[in-house]
Structure formats: C-alpha cells, structure tokens
ModelCIF file with pLDDT and N, C-alpha, C, O atoms, coordinates in Angstrom:
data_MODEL
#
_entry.id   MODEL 
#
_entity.id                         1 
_entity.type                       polymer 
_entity.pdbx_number_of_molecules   1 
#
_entity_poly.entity_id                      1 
_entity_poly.type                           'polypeptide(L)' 
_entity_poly.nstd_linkage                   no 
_entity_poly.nstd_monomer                   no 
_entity_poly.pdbx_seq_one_letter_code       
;(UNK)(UNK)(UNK)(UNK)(UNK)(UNK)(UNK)(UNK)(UNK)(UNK)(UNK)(UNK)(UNK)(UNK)(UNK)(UNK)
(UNK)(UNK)(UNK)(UNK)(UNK)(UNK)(UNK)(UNK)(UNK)(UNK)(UNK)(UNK)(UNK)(UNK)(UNK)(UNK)
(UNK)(UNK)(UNK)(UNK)(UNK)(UNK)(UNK)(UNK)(UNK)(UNK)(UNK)(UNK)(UNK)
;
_entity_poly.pdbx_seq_one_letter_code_can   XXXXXXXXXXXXXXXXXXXXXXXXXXXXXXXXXXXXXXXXXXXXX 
_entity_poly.pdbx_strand_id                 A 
#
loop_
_entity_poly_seq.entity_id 
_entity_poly_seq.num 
_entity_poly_seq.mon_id 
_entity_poly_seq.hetero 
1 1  UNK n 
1 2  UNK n 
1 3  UNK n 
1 4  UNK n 
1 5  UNK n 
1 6  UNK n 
1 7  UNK n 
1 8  UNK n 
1 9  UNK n 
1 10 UNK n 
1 11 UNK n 
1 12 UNK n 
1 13 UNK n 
1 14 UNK n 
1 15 UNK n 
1 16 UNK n 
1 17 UNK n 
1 18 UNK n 
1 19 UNK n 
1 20 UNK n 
1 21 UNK n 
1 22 UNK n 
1 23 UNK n 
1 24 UNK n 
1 25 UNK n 
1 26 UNK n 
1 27 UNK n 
1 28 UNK n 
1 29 UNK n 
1 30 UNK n 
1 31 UNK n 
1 32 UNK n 
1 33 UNK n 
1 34 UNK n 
1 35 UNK n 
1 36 UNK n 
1 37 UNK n 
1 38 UNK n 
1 39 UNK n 
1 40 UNK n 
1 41 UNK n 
1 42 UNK n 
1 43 UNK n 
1 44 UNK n 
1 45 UNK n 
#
_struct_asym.id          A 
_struct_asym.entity_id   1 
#
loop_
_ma_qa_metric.id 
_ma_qa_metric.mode 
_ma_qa_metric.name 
_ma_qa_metric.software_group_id 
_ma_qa_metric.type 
1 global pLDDT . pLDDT 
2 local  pLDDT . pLDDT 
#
_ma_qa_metric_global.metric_id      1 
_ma_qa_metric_global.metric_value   95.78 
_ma_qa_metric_global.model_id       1 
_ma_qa_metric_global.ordinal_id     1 
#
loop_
_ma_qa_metric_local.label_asym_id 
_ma_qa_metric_local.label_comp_id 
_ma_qa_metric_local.label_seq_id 
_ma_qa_metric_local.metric_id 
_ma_qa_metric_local.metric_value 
_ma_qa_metric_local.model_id 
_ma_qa_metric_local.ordinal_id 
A UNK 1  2 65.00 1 1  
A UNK 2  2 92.00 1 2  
A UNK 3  2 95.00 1 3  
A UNK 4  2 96.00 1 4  
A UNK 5  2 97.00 1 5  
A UNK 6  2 97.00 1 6  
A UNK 7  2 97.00 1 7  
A UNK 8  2 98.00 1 8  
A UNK 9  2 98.00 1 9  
A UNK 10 2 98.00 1 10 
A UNK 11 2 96.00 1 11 
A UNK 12 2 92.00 1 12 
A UNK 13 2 90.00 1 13 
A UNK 14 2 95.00 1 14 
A UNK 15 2 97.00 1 15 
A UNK 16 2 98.00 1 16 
A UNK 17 2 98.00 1 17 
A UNK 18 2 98.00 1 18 
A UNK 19 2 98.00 1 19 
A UNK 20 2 98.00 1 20 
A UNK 21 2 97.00 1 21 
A UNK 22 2 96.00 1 22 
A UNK 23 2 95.00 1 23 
A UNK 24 2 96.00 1 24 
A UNK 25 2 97.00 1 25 
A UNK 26 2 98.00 1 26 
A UNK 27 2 98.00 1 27 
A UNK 28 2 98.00 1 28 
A UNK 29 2 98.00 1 29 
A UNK 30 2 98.00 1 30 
A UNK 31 2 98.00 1 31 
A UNK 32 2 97.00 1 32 
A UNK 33 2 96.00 1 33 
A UNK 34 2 91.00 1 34 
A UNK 35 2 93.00 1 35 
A UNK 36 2 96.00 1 36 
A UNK 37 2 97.00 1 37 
A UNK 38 2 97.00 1 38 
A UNK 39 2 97.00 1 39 
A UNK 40 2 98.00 1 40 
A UNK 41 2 98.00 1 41 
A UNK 42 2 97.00 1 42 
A UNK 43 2 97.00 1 43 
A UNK 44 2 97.00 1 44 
A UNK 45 2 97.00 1 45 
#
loop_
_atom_site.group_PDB 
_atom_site.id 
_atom_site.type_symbol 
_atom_site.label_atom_id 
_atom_site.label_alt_id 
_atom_site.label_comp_id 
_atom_site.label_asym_id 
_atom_site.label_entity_id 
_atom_site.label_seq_id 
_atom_site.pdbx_PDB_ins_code 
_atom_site.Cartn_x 
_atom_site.Cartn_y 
_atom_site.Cartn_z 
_atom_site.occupancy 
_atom_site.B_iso_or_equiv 
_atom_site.pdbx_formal_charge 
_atom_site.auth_seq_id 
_atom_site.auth_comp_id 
_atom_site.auth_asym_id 
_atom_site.auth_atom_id 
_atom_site.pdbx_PDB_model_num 
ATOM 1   N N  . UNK A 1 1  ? 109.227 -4.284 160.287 1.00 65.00 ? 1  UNK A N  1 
ATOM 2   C CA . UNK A 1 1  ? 109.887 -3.061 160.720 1.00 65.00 ? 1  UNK A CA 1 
ATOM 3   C C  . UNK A 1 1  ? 111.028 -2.732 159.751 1.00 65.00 ? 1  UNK A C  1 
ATOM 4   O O  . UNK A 1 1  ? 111.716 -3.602 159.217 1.00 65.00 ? 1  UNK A O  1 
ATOM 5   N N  . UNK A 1 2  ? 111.187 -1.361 159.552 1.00 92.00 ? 2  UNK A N  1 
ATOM 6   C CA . UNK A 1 2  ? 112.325 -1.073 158.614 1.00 92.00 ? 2  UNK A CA 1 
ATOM 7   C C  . UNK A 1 2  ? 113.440 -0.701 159.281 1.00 92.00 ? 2  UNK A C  1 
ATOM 8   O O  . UNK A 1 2  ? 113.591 -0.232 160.409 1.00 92.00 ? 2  UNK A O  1 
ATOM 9   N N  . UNK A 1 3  ? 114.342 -1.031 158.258 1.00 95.00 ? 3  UNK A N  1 
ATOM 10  C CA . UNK A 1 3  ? 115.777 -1.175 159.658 1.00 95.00 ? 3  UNK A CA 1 
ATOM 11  C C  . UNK A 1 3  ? 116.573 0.184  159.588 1.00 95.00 ? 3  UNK A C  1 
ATOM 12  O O  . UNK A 1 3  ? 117.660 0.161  160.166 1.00 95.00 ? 3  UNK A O  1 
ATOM 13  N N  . UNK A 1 4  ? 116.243 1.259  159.030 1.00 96.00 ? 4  UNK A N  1 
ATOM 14  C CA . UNK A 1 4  ? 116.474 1.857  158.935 1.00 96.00 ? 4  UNK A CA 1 
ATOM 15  C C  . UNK A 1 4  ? 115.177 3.403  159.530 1.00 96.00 ? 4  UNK A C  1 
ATOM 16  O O  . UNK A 1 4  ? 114.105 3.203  158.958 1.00 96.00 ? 4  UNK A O  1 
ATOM 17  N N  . UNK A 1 5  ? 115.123 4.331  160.177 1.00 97.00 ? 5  UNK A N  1 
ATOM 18  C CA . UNK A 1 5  ? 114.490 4.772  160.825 1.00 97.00 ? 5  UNK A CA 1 
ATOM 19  C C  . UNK A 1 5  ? 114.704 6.584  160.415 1.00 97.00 ? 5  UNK A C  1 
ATOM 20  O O  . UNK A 1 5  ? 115.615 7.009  161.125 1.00 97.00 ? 5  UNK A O  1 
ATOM 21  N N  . UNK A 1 6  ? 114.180 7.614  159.575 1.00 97.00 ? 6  UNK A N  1 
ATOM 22  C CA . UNK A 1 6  ? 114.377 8.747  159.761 1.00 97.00 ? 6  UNK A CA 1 
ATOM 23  C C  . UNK A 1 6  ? 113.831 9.590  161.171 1.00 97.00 ? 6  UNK A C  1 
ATOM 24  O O  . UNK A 1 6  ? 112.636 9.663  161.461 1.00 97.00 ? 6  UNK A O  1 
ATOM 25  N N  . UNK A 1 7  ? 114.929 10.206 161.983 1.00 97.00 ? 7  UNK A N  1 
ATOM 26  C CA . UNK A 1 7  ? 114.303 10.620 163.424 1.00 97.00 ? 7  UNK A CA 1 
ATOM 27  C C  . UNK A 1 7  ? 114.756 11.831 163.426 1.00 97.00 ? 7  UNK A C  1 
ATOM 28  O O  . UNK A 1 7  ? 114.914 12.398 164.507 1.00 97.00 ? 7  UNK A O  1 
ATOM 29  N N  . UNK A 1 8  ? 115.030 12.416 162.336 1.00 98.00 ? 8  UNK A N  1 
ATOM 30  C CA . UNK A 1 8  ? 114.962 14.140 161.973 1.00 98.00 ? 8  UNK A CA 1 
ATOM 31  C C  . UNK A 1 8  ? 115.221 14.305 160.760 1.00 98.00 ? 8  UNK A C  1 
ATOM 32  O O  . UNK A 1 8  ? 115.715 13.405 160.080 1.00 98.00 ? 8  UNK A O  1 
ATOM 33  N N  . UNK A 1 9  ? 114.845 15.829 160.160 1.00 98.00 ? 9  UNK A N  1 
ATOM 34  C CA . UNK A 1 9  ? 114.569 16.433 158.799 1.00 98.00 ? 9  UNK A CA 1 
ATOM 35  C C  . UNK A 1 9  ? 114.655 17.919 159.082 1.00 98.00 ? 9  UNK A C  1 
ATOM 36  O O  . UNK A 1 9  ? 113.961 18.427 159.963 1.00 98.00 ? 9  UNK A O  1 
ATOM 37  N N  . UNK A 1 10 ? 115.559 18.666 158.293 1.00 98.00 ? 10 UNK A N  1 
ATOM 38  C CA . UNK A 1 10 ? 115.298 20.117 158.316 1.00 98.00 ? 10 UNK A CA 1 
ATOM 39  C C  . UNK A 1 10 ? 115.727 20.268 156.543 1.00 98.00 ? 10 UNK A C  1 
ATOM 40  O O  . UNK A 1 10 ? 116.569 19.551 156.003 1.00 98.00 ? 10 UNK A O  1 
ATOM 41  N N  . UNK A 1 11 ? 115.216 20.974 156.085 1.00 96.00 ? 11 UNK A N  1 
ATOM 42  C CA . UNK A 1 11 ? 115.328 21.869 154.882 1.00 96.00 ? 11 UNK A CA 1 
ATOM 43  C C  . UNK A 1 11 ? 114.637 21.063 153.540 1.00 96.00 ? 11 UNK A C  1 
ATOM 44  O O  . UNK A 1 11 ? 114.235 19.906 153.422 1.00 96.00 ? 11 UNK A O  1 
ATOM 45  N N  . UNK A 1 12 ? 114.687 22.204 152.590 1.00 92.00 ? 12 UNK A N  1 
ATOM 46  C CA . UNK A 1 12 ? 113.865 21.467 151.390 1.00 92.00 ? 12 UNK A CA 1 
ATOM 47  C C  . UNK A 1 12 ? 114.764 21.185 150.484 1.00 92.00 ? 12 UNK A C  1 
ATOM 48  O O  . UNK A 1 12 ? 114.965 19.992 150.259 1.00 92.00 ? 12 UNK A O  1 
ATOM 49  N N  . UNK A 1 13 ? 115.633 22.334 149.639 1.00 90.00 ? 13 UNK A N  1 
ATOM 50  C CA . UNK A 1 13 ? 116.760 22.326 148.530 1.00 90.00 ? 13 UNK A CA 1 
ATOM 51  C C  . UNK A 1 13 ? 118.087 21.903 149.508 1.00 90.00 ? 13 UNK A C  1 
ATOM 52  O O  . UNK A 1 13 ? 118.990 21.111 149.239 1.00 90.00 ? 13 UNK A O  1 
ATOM 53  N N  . UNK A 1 14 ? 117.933 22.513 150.436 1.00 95.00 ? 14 UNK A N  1 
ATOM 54  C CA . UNK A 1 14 ? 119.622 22.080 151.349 1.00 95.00 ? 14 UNK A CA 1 
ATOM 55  C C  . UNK A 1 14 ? 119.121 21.094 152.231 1.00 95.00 ? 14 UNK A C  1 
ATOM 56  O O  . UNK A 1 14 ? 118.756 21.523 153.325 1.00 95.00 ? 14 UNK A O  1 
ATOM 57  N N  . UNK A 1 15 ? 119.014 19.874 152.027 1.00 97.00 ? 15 UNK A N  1 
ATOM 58  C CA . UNK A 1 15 ? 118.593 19.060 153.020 1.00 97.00 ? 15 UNK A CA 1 
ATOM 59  C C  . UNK A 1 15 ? 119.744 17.852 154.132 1.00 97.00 ? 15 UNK A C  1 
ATOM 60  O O  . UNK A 1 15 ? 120.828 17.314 153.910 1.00 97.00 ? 15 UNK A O  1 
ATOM 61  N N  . UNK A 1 16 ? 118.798 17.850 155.325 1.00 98.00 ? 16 UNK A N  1 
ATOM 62  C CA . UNK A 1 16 ? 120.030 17.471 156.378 1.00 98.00 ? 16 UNK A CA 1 
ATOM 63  C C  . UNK A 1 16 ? 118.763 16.675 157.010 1.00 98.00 ? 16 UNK A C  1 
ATOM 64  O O  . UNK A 1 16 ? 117.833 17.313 157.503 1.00 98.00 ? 16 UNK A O  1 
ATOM 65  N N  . UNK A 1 17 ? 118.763 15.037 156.971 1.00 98.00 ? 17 UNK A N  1 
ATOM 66  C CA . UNK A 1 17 ? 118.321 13.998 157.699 1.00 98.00 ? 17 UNK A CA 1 
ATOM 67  C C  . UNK A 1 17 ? 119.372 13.662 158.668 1.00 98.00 ? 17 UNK A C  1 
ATOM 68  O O  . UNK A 1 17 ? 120.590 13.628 158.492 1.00 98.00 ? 17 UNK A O  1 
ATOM 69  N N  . UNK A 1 18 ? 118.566 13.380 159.898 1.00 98.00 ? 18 UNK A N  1 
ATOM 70  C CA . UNK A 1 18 ? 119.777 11.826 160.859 1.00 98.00 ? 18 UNK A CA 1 
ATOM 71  C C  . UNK A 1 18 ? 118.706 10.784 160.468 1.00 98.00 ? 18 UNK A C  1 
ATOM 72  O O  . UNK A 1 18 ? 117.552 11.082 160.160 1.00 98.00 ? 18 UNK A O  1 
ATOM 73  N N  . UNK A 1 19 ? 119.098 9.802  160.502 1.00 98.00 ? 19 UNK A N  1 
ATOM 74  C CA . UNK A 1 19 ? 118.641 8.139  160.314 1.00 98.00 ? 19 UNK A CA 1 
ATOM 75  C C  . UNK A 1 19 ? 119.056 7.539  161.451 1.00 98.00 ? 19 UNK A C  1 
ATOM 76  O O  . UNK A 1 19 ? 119.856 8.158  162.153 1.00 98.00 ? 19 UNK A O  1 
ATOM 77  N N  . UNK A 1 20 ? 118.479 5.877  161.971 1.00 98.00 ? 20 UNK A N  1 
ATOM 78  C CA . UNK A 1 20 ? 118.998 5.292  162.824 1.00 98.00 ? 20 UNK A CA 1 
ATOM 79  C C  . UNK A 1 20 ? 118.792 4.165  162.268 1.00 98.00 ? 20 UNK A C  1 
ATOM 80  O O  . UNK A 1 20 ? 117.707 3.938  161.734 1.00 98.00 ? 20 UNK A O  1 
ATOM 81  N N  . UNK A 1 21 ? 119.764 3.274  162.287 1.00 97.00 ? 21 UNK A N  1 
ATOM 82  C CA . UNK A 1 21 ? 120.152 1.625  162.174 1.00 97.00 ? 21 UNK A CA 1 
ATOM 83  C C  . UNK A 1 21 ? 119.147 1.216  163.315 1.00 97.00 ? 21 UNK A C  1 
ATOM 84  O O  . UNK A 1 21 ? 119.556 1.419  164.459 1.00 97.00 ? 21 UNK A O  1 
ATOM 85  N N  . UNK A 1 22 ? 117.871 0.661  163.170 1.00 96.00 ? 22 UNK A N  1 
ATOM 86  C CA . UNK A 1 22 ? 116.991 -0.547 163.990 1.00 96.00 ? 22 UNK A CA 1 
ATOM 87  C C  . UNK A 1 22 ? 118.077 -1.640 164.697 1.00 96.00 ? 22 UNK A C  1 
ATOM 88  O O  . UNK A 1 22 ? 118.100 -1.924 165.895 1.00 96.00 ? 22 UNK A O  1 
ATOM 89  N N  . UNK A 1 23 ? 118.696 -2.014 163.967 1.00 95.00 ? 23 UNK A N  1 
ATOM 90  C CA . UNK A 1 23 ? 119.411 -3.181 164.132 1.00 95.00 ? 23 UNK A CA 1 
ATOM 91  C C  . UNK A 1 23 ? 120.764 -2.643 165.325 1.00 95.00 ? 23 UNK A C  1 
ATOM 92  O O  . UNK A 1 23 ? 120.956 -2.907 166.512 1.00 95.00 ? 23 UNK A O  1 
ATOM 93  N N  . UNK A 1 24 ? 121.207 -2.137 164.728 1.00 96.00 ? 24 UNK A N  1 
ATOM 94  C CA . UNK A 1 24 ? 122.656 -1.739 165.632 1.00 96.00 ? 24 UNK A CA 1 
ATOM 95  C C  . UNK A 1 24 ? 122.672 -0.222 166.590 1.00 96.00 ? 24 UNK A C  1 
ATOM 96  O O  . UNK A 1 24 ? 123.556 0.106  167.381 1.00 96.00 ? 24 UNK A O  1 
ATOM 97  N N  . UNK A 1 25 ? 121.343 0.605  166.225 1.00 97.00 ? 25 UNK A N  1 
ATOM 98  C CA . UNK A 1 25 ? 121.430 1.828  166.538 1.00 97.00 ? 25 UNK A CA 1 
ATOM 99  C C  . UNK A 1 25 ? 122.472 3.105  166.808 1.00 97.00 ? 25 UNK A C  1 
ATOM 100 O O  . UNK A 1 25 ? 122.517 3.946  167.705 1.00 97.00 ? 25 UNK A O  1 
ATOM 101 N N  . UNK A 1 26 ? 123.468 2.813  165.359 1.00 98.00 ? 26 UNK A N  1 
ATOM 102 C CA . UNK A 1 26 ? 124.027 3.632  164.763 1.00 98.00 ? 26 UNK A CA 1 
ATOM 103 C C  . UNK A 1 26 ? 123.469 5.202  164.144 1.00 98.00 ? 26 UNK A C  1 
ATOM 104 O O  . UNK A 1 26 ? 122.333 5.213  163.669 1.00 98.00 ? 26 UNK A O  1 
ATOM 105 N N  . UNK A 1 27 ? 123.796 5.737  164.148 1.00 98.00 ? 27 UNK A N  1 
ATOM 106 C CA . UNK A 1 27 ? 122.911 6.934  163.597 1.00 98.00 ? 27 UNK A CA 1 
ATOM 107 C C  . UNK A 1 27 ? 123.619 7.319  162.650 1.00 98.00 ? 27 UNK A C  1 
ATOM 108 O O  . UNK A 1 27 ? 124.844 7.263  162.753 1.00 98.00 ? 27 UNK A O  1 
ATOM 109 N N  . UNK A 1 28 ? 123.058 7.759  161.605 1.00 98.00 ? 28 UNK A N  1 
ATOM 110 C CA . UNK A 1 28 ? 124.021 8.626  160.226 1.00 98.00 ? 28 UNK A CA 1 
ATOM 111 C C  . UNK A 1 28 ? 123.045 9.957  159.901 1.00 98.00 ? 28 UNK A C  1 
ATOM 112 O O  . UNK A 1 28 ? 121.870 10.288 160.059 1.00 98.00 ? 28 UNK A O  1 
ATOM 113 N N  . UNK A 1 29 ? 124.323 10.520 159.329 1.00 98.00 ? 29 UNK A N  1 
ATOM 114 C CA . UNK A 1 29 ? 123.975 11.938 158.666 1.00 98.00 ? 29 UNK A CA 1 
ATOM 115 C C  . UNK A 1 29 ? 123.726 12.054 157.036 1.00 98.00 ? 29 UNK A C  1 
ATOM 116 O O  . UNK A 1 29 ? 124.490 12.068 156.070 1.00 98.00 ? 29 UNK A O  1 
ATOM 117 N N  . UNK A 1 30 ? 122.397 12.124 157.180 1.00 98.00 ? 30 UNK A N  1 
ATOM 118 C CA . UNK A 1 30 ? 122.108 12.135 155.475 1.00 98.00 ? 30 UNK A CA 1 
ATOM 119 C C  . UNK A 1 30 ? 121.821 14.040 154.799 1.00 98.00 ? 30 UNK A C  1 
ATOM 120 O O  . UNK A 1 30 ? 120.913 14.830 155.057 1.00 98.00 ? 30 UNK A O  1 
ATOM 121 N N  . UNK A 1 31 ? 123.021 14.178 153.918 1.00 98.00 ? 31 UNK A N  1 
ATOM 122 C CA . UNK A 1 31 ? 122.786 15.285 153.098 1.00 98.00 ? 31 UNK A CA 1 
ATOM 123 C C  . UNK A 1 31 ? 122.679 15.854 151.960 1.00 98.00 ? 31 UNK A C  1 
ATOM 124 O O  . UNK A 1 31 ? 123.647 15.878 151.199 1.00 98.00 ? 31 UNK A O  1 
ATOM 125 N N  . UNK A 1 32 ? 121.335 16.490 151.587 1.00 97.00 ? 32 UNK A N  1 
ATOM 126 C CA . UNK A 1 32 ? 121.356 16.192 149.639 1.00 97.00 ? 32 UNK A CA 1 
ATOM 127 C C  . UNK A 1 32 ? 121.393 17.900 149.675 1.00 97.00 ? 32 UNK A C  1 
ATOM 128 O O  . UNK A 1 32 ? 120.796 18.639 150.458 1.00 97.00 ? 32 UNK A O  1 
ATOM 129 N N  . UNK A 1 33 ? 122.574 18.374 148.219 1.00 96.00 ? 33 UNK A N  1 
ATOM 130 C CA . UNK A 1 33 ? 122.130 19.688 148.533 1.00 96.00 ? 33 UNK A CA 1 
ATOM 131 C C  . UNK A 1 33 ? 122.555 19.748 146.548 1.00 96.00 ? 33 UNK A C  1 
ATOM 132 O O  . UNK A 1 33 ? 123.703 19.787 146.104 1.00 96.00 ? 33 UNK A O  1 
ATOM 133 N N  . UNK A 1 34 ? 121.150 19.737 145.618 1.00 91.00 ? 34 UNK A N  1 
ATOM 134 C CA . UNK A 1 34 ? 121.017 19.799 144.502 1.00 91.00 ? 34 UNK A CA 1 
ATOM 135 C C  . UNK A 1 34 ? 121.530 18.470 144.033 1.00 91.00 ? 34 UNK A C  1 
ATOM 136 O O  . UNK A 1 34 ? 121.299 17.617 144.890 1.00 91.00 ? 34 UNK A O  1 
ATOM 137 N N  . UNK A 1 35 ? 122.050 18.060 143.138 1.00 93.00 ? 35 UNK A N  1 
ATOM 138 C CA . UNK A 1 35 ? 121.891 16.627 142.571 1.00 93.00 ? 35 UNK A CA 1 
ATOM 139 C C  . UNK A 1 35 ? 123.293 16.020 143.226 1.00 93.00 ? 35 UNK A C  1 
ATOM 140 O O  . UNK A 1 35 ? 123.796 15.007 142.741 1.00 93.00 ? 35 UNK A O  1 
ATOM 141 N N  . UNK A 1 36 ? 123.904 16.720 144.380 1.00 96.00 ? 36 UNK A N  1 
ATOM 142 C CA . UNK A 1 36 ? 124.770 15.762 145.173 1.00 96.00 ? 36 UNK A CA 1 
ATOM 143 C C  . UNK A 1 36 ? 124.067 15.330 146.760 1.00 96.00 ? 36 UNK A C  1 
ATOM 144 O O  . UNK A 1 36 ? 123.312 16.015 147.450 1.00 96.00 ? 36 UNK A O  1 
ATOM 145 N N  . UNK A 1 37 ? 124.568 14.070 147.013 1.00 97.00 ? 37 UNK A N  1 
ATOM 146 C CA . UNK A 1 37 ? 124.113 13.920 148.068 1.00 97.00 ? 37 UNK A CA 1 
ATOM 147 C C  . UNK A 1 37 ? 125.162 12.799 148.867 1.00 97.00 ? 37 UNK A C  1 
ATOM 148 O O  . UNK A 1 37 ? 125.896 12.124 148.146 1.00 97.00 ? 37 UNK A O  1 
ATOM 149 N N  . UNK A 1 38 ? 125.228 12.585 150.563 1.00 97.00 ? 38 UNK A N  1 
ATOM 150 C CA . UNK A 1 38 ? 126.022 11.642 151.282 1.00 97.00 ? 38 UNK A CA 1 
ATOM 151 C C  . UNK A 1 38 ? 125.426 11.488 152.620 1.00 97.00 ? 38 UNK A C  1 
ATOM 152 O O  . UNK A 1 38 ? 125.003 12.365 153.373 1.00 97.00 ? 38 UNK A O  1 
ATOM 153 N N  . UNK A 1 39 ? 125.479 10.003 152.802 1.00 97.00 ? 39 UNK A N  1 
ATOM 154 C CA . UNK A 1 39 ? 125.295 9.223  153.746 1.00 97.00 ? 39 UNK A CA 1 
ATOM 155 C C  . UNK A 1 39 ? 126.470 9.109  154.356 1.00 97.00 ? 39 UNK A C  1 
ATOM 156 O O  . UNK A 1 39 ? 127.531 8.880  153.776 1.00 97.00 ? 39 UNK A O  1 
ATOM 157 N N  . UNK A 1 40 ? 126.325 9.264  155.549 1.00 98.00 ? 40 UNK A N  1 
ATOM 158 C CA . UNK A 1 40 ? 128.018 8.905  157.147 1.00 98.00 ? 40 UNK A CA 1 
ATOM 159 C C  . UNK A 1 40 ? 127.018 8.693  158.327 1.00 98.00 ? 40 UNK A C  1 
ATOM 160 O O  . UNK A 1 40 ? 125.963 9.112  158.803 1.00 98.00 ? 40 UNK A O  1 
ATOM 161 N N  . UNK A 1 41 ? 127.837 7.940  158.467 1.00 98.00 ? 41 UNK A N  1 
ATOM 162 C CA . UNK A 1 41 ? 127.532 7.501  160.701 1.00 98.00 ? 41 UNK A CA 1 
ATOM 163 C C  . UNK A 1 41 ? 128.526 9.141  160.926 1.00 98.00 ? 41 UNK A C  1 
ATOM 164 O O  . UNK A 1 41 ? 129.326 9.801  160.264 1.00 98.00 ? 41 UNK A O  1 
ATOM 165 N N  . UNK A 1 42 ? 127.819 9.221  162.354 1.00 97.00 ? 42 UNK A N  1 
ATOM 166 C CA . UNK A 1 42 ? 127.485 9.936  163.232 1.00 97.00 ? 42 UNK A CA 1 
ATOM 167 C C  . UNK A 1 42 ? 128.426 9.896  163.584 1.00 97.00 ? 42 UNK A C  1 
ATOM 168 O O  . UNK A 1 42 ? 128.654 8.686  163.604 1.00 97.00 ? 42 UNK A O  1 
ATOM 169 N N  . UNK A 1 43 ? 129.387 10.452 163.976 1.00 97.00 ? 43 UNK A N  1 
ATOM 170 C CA . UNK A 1 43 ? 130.426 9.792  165.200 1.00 97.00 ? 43 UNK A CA 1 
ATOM 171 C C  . UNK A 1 43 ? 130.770 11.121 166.457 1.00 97.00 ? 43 UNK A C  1 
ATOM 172 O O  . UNK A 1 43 ? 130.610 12.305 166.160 1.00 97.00 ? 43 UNK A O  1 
ATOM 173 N N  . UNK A 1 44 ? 131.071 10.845 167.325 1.00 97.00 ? 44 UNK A N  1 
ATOM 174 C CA . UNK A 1 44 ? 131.598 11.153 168.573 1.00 97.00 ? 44 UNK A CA 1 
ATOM 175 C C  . UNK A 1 44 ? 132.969 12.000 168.998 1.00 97.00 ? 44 UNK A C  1 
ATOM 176 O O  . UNK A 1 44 ? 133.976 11.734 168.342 1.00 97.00 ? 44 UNK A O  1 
ATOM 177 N N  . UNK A 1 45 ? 133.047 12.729 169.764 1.00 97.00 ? 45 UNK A N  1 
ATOM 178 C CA . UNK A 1 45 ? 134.562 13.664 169.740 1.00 97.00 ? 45 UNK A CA 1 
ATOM 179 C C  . UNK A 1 45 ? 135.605 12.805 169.940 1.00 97.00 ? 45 UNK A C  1 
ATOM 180 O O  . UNK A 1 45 ? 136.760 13.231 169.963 1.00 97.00 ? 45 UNK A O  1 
#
C-alpha cells in the first residue's frame, strides 16, 4: 500500500490535488501552477 493516497484532482495547467497520509491520515494540499509548485497539510479554523 502507498502511504500516501491522491483523493481529489481538479485542473490541468492550474492544478489543485488533496492527498492523504495512509499512515497518520493527515491530508495536504498539493498545487502546481506552471513550473512552481507546493505541498501543505490541511489544517482547520
């Protein structure tokens, strides 16, 4: 199993994944928009 999990995807050039940690079930926000891109946890109000 991979410990890492993509459990959404919207766009092609502006792109916006969530991921989930298998292990800890953390979620992060993955965003690539042209040759920049960043990974962050999710967080809460």
């Amino acid at each position: 199993m991979e410990r890492f999990q993509r459990i959404y995807k919207q766009g092609v050039v502006d792109l916006f994944e969530i991921w989930v940690d298998t292990e800890t079930g953390v979620c992060y926000l993955y965003h690539a928009s042209g040759p920049a891109a960043g990974f962050t946890p999710l967080l809460d109000s």
